[in-house]
Protein backbone atom coordinates (compact mmCIF):
# COMPACT_ATOMS: atom_id res chain seq x y z
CA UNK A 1 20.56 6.45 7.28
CA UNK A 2 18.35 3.70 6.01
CA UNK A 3 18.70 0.20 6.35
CA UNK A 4 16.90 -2.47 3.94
CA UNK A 5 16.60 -6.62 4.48
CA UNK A 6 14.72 -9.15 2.34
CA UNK A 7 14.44 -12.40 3.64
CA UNK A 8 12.48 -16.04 2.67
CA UNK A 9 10.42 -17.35 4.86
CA UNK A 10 12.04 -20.86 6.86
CA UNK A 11 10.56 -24.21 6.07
CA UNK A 12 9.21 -23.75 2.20
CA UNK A 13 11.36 -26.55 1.48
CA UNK A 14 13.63 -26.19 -1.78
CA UNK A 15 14.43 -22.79 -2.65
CA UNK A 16 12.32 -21.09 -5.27
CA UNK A 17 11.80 -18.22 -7.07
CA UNK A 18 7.89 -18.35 -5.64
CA UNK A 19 8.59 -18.60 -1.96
CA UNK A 20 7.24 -16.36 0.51
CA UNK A 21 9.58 -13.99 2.29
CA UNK A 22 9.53 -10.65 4.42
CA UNK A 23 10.96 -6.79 3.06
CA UNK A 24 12.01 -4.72 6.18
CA UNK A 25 13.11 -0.84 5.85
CA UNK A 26 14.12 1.38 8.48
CA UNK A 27 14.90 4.66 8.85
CA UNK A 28 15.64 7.22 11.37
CA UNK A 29 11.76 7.71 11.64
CA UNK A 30 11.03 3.96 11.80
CA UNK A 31 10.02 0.78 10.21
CA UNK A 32 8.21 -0.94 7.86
CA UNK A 33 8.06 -4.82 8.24
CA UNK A 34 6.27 -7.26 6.54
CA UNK A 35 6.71 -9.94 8.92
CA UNK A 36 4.28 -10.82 11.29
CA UNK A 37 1.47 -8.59 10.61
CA UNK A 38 -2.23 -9.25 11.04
CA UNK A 39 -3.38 -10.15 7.86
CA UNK A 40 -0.34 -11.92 6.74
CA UNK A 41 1.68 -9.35 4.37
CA UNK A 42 4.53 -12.10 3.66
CA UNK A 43 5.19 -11.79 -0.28
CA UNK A 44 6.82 -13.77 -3.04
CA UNK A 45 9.92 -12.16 -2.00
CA UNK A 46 12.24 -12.66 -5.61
CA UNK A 47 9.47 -11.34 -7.96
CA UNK A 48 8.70 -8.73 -5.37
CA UNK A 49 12.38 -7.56 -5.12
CA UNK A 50 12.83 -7.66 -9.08
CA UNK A 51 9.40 -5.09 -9.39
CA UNK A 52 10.99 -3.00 -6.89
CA UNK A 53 14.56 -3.10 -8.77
CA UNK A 54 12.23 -2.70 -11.73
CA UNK A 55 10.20 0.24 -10.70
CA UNK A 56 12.53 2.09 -8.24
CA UNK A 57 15.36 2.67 -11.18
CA UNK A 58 13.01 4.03 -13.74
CA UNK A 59 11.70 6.44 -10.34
CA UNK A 60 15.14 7.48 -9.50
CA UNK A 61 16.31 7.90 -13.15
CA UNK A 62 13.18 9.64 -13.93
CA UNK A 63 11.27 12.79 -12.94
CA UNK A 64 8.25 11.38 -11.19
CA UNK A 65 7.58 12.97 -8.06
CA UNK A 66 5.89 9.38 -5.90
CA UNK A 67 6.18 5.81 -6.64
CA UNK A 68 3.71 3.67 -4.48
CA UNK A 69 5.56 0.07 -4.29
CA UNK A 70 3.72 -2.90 -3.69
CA UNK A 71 4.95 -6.13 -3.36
CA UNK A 72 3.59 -9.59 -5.28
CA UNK A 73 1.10 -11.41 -3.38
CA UNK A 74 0.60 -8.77 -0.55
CA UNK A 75 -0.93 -5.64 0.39
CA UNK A 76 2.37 -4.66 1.86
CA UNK A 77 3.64 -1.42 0.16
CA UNK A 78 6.09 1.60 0.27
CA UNK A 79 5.79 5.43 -0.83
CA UNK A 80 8.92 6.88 -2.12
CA UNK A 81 8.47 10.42 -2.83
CA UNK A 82 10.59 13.01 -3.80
CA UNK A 83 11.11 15.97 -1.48
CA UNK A 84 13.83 19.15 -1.35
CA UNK A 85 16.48 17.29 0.24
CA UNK A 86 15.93 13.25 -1.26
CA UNK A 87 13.64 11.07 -0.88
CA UNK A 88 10.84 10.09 1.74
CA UNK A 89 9.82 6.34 2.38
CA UNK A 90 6.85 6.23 3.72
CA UNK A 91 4.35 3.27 4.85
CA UNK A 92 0.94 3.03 5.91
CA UNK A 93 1.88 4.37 9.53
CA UNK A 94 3.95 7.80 7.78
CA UNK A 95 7.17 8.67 6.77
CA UNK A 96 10.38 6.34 8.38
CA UNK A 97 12.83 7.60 6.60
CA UNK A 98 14.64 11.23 4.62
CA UNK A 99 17.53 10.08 2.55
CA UNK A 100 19.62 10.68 -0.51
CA UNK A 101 18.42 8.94 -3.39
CA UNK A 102 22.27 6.99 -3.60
CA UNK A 103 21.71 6.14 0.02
CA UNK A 104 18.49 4.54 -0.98
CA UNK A 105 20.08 2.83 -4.34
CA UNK A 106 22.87 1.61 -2.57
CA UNK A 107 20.78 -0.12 0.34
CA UNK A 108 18.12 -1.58 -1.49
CA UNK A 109 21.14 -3.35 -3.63
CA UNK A 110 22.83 -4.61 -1.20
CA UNK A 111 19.70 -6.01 0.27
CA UNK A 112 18.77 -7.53 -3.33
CA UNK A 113 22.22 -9.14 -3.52
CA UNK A 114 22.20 -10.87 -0.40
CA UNK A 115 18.88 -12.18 -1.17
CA UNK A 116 20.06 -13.36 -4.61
CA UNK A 117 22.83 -15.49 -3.09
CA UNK A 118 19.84 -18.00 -2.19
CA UNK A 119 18.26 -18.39 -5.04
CA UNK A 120 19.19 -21.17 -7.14
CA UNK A 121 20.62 -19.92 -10.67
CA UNK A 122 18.38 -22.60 -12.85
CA UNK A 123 15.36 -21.40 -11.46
CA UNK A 124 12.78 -19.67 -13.38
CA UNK A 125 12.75 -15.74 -11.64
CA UNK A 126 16.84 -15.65 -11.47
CA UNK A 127 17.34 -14.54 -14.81
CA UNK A 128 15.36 -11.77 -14.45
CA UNK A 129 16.63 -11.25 -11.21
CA UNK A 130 19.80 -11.34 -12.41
CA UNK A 131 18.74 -8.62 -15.22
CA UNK A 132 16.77 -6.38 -12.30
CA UNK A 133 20.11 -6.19 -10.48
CA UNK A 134 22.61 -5.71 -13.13
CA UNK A 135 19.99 -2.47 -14.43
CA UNK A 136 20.19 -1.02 -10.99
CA UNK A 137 23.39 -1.33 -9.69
CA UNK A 138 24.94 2.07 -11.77
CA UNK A 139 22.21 3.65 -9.51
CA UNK A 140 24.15 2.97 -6.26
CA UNK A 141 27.39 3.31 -8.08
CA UNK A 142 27.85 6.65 -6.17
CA UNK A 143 27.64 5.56 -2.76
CA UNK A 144 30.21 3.55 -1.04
CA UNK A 145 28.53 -0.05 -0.87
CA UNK A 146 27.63 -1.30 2.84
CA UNK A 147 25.63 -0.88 5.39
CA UNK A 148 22.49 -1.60 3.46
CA UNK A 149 22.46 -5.24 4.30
């Protein structure tokens, strides 16, 4: 089981496709959070959620054995490896999580499109949010959407 949230950050007034926001993943083996870390590891939350629509669909779809994530504006990042059974997430404190690479597909969308329900549709990242989304979802097209939110 693994569970994946993006959120903004409160108080950046008007929503935008630049504002600061936290990526939390956990699994049965724990978490990584963004939020309230010493330094700050907050991110530009959209474009960091479009590179890792971006960059975890060519990973699954591909035959590359680790992807290191890292988000935009942060030295927050993931490992997702490849391993006999799935895939491992990993973060700087070890592995939190074993899963199926659908499981992963499906919860990382589901995060991604509640997220994209708050940013405005004129704005200057939504198309290609928009575009990272509508690549990816086939991905999770296997695993009964939910729980991923």
């Amino acid at each position: 089981m693994i569970t994946v949230q993006f959120t903004v950050r409160p108080g950046q007034g008007d929503p935008s496709g630049f504002d600061l926001g936290d990526m939390s993943v956990t699994g049965g083996l724990g978490t990584a959070d963004s939020a309230g870390r010493t330094p700050d590891q907050g991110m530009m939350i959209y474009l960091s959620v479009t590179q890792l629509l971006d960059s975890l669909r060519a990973f699954l779809s591909g035959n590359g054995k680790t992807l290191t994530f890292t988000g935009v504006d942060t030295s927050f990042s993931l490992v997702f490896r490849r391993v006999k059974d799935g895939i491992s997430v990993a973060f700087k404190d070890g592995v939190i999580a074993r899963t199926a690479s659908d499981e992963l597909a499906s919860a990382v969308l589901g995060a991604a499109e509640s997220l994209s329900r708050t940013l405005p549709p004129g704005d200057a990242a939504a198309s290609d949010y928009a575009d990272a989304l509508a690549a990816f979802r086939p991905l999770a097209s296997r695993h009964e959407h939910g729980g991923g939110h």
